[in-house]
C-alpha atoms as a PDB file:
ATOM      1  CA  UNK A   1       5.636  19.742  -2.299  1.00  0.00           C
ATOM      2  CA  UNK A   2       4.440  20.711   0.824  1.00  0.00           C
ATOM      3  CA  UNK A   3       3.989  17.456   3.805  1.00  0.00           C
ATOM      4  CA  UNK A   4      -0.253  16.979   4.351  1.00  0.00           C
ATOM      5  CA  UNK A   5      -0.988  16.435   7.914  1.00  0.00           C
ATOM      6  CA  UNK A   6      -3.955  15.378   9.765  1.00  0.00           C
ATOM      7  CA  UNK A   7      -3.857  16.153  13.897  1.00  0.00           C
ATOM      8  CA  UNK A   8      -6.060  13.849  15.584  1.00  0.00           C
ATOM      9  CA  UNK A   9      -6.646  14.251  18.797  1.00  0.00           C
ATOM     10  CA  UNK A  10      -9.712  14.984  21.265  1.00  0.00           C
ATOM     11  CA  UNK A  11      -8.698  17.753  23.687  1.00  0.00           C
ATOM     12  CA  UNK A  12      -9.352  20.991  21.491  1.00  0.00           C
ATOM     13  CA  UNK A  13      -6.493  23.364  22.763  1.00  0.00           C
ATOM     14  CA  UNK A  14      -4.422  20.447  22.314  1.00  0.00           C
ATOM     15  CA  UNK A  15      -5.133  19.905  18.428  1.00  0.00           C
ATOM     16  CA  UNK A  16      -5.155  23.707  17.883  1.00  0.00           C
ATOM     17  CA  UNK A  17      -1.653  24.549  19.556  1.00  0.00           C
ATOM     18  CA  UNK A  18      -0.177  21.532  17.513  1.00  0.00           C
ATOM     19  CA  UNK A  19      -1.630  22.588  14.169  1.00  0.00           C
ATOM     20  CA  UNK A  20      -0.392  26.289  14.813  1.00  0.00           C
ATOM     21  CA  UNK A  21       2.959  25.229  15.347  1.00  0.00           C
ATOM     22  CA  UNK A  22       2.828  23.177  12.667  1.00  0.00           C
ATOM     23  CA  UNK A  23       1.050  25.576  10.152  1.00  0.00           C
ATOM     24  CA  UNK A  24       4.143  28.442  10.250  1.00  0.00           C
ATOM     25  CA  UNK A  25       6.350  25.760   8.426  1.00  0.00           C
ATOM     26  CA  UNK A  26       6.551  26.792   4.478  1.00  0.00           C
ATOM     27  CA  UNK A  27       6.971  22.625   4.092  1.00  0.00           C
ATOM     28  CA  UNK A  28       4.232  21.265   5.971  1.00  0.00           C
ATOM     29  CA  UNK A  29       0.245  21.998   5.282  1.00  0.00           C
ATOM     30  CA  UNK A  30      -2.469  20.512   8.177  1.00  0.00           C
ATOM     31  CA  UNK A  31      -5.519  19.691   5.944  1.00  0.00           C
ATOM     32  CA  UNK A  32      -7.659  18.632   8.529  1.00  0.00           C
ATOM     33  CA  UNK A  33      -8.219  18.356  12.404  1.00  0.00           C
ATOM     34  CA  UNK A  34      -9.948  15.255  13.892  1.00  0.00           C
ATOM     35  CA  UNK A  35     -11.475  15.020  17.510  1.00  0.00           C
ATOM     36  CA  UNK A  36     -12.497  10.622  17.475  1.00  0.00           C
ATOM     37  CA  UNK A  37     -11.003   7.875  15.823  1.00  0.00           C
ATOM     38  CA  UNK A  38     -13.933   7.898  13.709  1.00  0.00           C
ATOM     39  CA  UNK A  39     -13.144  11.441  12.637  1.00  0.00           C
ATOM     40  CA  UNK A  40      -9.370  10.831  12.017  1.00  0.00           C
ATOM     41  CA  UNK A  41     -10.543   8.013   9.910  1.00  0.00           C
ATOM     42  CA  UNK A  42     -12.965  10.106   7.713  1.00  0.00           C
ATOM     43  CA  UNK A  43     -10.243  12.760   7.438  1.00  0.00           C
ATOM     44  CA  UNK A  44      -7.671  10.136   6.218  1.00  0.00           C
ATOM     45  CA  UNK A  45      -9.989   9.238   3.812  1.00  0.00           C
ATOM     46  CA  UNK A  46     -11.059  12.550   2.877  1.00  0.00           C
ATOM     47  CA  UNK A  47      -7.449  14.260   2.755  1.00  0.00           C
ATOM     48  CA  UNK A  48      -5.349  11.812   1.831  1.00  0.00           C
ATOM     49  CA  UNK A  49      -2.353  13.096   4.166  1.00  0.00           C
ATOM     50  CA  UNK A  50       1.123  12.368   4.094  1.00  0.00           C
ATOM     51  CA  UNK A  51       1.114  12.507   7.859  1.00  0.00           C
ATOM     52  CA  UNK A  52      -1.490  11.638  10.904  1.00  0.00           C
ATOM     53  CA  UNK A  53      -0.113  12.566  14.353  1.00  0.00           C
ATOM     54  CA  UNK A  54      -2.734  10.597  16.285  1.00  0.00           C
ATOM     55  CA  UNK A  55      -3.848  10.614  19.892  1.00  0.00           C
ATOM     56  CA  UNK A  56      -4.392   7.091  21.448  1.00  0.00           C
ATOM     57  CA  UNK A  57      -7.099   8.073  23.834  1.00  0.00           C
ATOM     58  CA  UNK A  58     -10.335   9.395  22.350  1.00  0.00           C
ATOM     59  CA  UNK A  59     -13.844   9.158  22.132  1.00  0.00           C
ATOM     60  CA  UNK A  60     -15.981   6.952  20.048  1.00  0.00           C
ATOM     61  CA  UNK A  61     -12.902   4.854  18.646  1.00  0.00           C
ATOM     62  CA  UNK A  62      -9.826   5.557  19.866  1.00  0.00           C
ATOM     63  CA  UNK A  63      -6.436   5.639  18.224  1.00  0.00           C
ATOM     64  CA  UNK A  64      -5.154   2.610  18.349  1.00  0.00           C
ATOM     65  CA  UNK A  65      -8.243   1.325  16.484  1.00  0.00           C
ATOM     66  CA  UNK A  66      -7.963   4.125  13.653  1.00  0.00           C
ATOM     67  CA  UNK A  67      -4.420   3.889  13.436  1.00  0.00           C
ATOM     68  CA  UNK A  68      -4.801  -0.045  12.430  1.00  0.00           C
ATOM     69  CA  UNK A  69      -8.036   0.984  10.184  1.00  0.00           C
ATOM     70  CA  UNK A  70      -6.279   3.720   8.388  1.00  0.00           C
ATOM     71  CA  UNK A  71      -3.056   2.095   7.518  1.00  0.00           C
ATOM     72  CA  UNK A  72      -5.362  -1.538   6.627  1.00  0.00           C
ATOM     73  CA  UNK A  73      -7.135   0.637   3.835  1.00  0.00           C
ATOM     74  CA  UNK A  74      -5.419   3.668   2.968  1.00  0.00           C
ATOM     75  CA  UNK A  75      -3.553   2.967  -0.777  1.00  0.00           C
ATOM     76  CA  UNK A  76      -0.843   5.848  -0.805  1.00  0.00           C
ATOM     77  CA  UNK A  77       1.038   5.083   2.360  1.00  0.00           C
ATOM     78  CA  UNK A  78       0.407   7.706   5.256  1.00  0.00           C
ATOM     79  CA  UNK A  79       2.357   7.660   7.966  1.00  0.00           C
ATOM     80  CA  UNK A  80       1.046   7.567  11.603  1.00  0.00           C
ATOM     81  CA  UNK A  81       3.063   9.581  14.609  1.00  0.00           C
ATOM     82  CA  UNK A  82       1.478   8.546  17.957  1.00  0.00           C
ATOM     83  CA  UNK A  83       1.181  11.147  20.192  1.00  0.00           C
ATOM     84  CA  UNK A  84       0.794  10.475  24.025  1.00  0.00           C
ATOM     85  CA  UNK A  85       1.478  12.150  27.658  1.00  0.00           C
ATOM     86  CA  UNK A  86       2.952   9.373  28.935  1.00  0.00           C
ATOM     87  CA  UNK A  87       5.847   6.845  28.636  1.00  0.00           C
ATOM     88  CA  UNK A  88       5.214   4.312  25.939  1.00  0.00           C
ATOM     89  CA  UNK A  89       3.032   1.959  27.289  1.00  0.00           C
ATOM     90  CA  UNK A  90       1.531  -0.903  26.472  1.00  0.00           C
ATOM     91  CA  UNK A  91      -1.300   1.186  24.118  1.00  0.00           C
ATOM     92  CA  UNK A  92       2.131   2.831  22.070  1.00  0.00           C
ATOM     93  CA  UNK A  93       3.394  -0.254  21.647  1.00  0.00           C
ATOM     94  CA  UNK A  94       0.268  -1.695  19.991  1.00  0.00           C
ATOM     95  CA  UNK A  95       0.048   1.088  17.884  1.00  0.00           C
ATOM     96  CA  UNK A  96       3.722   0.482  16.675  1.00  0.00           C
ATOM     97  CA  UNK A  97       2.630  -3.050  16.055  1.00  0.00           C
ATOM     98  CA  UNK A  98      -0.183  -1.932  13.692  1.00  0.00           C
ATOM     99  CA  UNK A  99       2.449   0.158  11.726  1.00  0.00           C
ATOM    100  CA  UNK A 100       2.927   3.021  13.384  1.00  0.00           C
ATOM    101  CA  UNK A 101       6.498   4.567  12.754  1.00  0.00           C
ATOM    102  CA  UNK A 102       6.970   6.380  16.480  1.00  0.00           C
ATOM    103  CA  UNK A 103       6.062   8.468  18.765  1.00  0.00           C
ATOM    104  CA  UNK A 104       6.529  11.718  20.553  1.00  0.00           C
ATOM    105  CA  UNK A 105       5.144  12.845  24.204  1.00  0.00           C
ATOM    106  CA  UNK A 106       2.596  15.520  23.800  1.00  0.00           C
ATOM    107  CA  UNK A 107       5.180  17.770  25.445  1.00  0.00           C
ATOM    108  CA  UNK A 108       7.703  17.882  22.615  1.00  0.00           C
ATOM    109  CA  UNK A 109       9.366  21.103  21.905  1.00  0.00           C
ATOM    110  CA  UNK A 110       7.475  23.230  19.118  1.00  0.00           C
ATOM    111  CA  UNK A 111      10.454  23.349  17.180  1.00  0.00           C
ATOM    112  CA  UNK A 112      10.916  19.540  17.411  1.00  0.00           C
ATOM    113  CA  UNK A 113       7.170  18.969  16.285  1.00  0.00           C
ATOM    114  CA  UNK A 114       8.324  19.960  12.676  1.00  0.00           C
ATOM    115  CA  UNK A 115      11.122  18.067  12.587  1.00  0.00           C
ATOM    116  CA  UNK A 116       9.155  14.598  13.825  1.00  0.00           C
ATOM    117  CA  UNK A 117       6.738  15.319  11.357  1.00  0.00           C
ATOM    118  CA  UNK A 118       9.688  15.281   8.597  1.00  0.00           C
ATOM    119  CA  UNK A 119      11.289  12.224   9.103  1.00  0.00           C
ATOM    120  CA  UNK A 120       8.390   9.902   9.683  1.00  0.00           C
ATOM    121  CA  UNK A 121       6.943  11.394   6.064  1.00  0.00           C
ATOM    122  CA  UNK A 122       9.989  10.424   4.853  1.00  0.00           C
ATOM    123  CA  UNK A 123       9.838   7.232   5.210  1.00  0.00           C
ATOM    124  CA  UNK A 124      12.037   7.501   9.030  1.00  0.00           C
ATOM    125  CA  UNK A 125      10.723   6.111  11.999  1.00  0.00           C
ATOM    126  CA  UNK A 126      11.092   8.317  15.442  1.00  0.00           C
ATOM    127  CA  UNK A 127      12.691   6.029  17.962  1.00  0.00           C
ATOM    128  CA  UNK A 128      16.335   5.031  17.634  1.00  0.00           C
ATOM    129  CA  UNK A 129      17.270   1.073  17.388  1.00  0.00           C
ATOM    130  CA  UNK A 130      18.295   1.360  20.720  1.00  0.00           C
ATOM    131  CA  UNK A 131      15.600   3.216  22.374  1.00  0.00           C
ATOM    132  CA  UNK A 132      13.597   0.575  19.963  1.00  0.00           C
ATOM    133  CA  UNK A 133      14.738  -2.544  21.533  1.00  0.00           C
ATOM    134  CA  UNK A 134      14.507  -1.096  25.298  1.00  0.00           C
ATOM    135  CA  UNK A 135      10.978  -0.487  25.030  1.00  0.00           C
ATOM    136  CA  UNK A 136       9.866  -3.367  23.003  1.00  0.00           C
ATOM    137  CA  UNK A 137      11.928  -5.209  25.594  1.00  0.00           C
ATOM    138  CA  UNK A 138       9.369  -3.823  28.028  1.00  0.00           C
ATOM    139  CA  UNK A 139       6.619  -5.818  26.975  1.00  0.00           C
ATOM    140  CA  UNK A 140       7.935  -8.563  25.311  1.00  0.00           C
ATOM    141  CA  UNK A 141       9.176 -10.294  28.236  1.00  0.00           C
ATOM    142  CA  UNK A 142       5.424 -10.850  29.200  1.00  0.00           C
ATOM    143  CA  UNK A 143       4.653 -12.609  26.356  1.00  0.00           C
ATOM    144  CA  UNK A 144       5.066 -16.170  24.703  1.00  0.00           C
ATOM    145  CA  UNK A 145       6.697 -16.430  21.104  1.00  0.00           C
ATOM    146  CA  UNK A 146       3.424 -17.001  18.925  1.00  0.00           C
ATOM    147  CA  UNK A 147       4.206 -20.438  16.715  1.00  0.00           C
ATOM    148  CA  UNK A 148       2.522 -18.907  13.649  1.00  0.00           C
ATOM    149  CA  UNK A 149       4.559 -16.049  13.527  1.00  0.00           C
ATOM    150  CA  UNK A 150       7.840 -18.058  14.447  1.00  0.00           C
ATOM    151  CA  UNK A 151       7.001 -20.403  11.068  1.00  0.00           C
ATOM    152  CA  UNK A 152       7.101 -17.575   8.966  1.00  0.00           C
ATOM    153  CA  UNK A 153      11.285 -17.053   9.854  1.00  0.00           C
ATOM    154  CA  UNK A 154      11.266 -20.144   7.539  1.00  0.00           C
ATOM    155  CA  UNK A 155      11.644 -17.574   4.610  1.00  0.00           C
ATOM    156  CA  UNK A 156      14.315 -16.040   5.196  1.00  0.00           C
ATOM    157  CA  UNK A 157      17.828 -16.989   4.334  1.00  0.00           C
ATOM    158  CA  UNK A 158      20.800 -17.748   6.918  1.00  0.00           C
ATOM    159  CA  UNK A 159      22.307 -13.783   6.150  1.00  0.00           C
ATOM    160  CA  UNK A 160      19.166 -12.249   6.165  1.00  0.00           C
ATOM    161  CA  UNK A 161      17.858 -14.467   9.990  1.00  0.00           C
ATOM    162  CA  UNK A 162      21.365 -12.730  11.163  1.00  0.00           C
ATOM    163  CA  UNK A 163      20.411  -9.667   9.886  1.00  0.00           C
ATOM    164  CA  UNK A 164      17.312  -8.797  11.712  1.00  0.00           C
ATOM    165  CA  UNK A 165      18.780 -10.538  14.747  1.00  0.00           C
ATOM    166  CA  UNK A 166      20.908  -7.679  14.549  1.00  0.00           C
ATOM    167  CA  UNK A 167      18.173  -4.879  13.876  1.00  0.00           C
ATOM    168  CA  UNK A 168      16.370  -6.182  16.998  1.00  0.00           C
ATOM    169  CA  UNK A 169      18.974  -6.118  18.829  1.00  0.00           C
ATOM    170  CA  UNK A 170      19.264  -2.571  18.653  1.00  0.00           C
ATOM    171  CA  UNK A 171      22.268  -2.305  15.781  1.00  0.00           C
ATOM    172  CA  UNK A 172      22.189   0.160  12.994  1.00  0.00           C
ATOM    173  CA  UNK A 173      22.950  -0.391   9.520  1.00  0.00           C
ATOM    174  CA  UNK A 174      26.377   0.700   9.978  1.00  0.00           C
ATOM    175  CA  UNK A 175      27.164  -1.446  13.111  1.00  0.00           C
ATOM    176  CA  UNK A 176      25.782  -4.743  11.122  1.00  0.00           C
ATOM    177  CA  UNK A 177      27.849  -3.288   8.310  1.00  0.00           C
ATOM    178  CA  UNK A 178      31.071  -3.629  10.718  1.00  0.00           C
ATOM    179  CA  UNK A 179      29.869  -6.764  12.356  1.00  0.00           C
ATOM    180  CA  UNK A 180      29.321  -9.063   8.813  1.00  0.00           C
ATOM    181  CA  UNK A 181      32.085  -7.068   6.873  1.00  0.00           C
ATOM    182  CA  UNK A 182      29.669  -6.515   4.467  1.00  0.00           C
ATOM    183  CA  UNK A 183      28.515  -2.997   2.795  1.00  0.00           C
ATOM    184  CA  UNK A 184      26.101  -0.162   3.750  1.00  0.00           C
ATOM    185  CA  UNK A 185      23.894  -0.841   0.566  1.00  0.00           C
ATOM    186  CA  UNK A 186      24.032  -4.479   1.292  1.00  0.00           C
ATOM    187  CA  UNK A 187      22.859  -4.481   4.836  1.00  0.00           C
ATOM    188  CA  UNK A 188      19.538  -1.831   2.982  1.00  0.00           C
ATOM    189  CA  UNK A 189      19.186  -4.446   0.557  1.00  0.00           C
ATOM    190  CA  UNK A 190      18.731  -7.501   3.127  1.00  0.00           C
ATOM    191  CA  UNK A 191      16.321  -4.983   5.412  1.00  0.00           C
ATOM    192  CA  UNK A 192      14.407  -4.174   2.515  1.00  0.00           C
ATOM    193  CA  UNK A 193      14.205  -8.353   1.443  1.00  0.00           C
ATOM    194  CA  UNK A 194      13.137  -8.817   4.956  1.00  0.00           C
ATOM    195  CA  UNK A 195      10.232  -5.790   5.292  1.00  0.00           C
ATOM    196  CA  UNK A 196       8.984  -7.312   1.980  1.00  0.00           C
ATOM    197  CA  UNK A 197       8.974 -10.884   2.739  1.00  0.00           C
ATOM    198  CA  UNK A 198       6.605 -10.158   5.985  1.00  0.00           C
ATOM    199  CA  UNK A 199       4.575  -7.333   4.930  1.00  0.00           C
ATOM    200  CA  UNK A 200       6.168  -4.778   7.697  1.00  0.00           C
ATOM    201  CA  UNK A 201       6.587  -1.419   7.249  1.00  0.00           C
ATOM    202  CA  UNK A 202       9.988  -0.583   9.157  1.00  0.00           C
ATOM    203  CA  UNK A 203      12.682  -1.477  10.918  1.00  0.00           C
ATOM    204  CA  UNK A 204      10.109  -0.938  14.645  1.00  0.00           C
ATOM    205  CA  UNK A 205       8.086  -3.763  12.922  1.00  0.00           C
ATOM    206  CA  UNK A 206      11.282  -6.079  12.375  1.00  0.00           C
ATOM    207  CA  UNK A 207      11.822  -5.750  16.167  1.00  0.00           C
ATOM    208  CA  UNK A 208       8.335  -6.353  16.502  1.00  0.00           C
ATOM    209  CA  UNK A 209       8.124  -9.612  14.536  1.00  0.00           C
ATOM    210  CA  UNK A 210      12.147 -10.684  15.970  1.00  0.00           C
ATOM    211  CA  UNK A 211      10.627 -10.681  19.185  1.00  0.00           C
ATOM    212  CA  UNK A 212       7.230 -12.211  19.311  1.00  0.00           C
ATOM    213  CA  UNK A 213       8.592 -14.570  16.572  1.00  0.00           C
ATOM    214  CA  UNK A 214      10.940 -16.018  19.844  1.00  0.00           C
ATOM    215  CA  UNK A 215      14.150 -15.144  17.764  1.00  0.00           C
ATOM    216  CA  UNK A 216      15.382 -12.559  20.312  1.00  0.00           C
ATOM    217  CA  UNK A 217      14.130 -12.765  23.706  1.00  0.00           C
ATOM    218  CA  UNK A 218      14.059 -10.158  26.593  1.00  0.00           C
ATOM    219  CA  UNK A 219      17.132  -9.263  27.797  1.00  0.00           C
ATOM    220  CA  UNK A 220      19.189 -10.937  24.591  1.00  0.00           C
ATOM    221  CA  UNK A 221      21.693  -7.795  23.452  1.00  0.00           C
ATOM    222  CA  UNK A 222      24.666  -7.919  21.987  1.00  0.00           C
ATOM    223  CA  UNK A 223      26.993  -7.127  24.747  1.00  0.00           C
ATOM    224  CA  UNK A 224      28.082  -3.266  24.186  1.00  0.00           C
ATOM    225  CA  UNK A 225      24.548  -2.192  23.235  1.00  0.00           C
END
């Protein structure tokens, strides 16, 4: 089955040139072009896509708005790709809190677009632990742990608190394998236990949540990462 994808985004040559690119792949169909947040909205709605590579900065609403609308209602599970000119920023990392699964600069190799596209509709997210951690690192160091948020670390158990410790931190599931002697599957199994227990999406949203929860700070890696 072919990947359904929406390209919001309000500069026309833009939109077109990414859904060209995009449209020569066998794999991946674009259903529907939006301009506003409104009208990435209605074409979520509409299309149903697997996919919406979304623009932050539009008219009318803009993405960050749409992205958090879209994923609030939507019951099948699309997957938002924010697309921006910049370095993340403080609008990118928003979006990642409202369940966005990564981003790419609007400057991406063509053949690269494809290939984005692929692993967030698989379920991936497009920013490696590491990378994860630096830039959440960014703009969590301006910020106070919320109390509410920090409560809700109350459900998890001592393995699984260690756990996304570790995922915050910037560790893959391999590297927490080595570090708790424990196996691949059983280091999913915790990350899925803790994505379930607080509602989050992906491993971006753990980091999220580890750091405005105050259970990693700014600045607290493992020393080698």
């Amino acid at each position: 089955m072919s990947i359904r994808v929406v390209v919001a985004d309000d500069q026309a040559l833009v939109r077109r040139g990414f859904a060209m690119i995009l449209r020569v792949h066998h794999d991946i169909e674009v259903v529907a072009e939006a301009g506003t947040g409104l009208e990435a909205i209605e074409a979520a709605r509409r299309h149903r896509p697997d996919v919406i590579l979304m623009d932050i900065r539009m008219p009318e609403m803009d993405g960050l708005e749409a992205t958090s609308r879209i994923l609030q209602e939507a019951d099948w599970g699309p997957r938002v790709l924010i697309l921006t000119t910049f370095d993340p920023d403080e609008y990118v990392y928003k979006a990642l809190r409202s369940g966005a699964s990564g981003f790419v600069l609007k400057d991406i190799p063509p053949e690269q677009l494809a290939t984005a596209v692929r692993t967030v509709a698989e379920g991936g997210t497009l920013l490696a632990p590491s990378i994860t951690r630096r830039f959440i690192d960014r703009f969590a160091e301006r910020r106070i742990p919320n109390t509410a948020v920090a409560a809700r670390l109350e459900r998890l158990t001592g393995r699984e608190r260690e756990i996304m410790t570790a995922v915050a931190r910037g560790a893959s599931n391999a590297e927490i394998a080595e570090q708790f002697v424990i196996g691949a599957a059983t280091v999913k199994s915790h990350v899925s236990s803790i994505l379930t227990k607080f509602g989050l999406r992906d491993r971006i949203q753990i980091v999220i949540f580890a750091y405005e929860s105050g259970l990693v700070e700014a600045g607290d890696h493992d020393v080698g990462h």
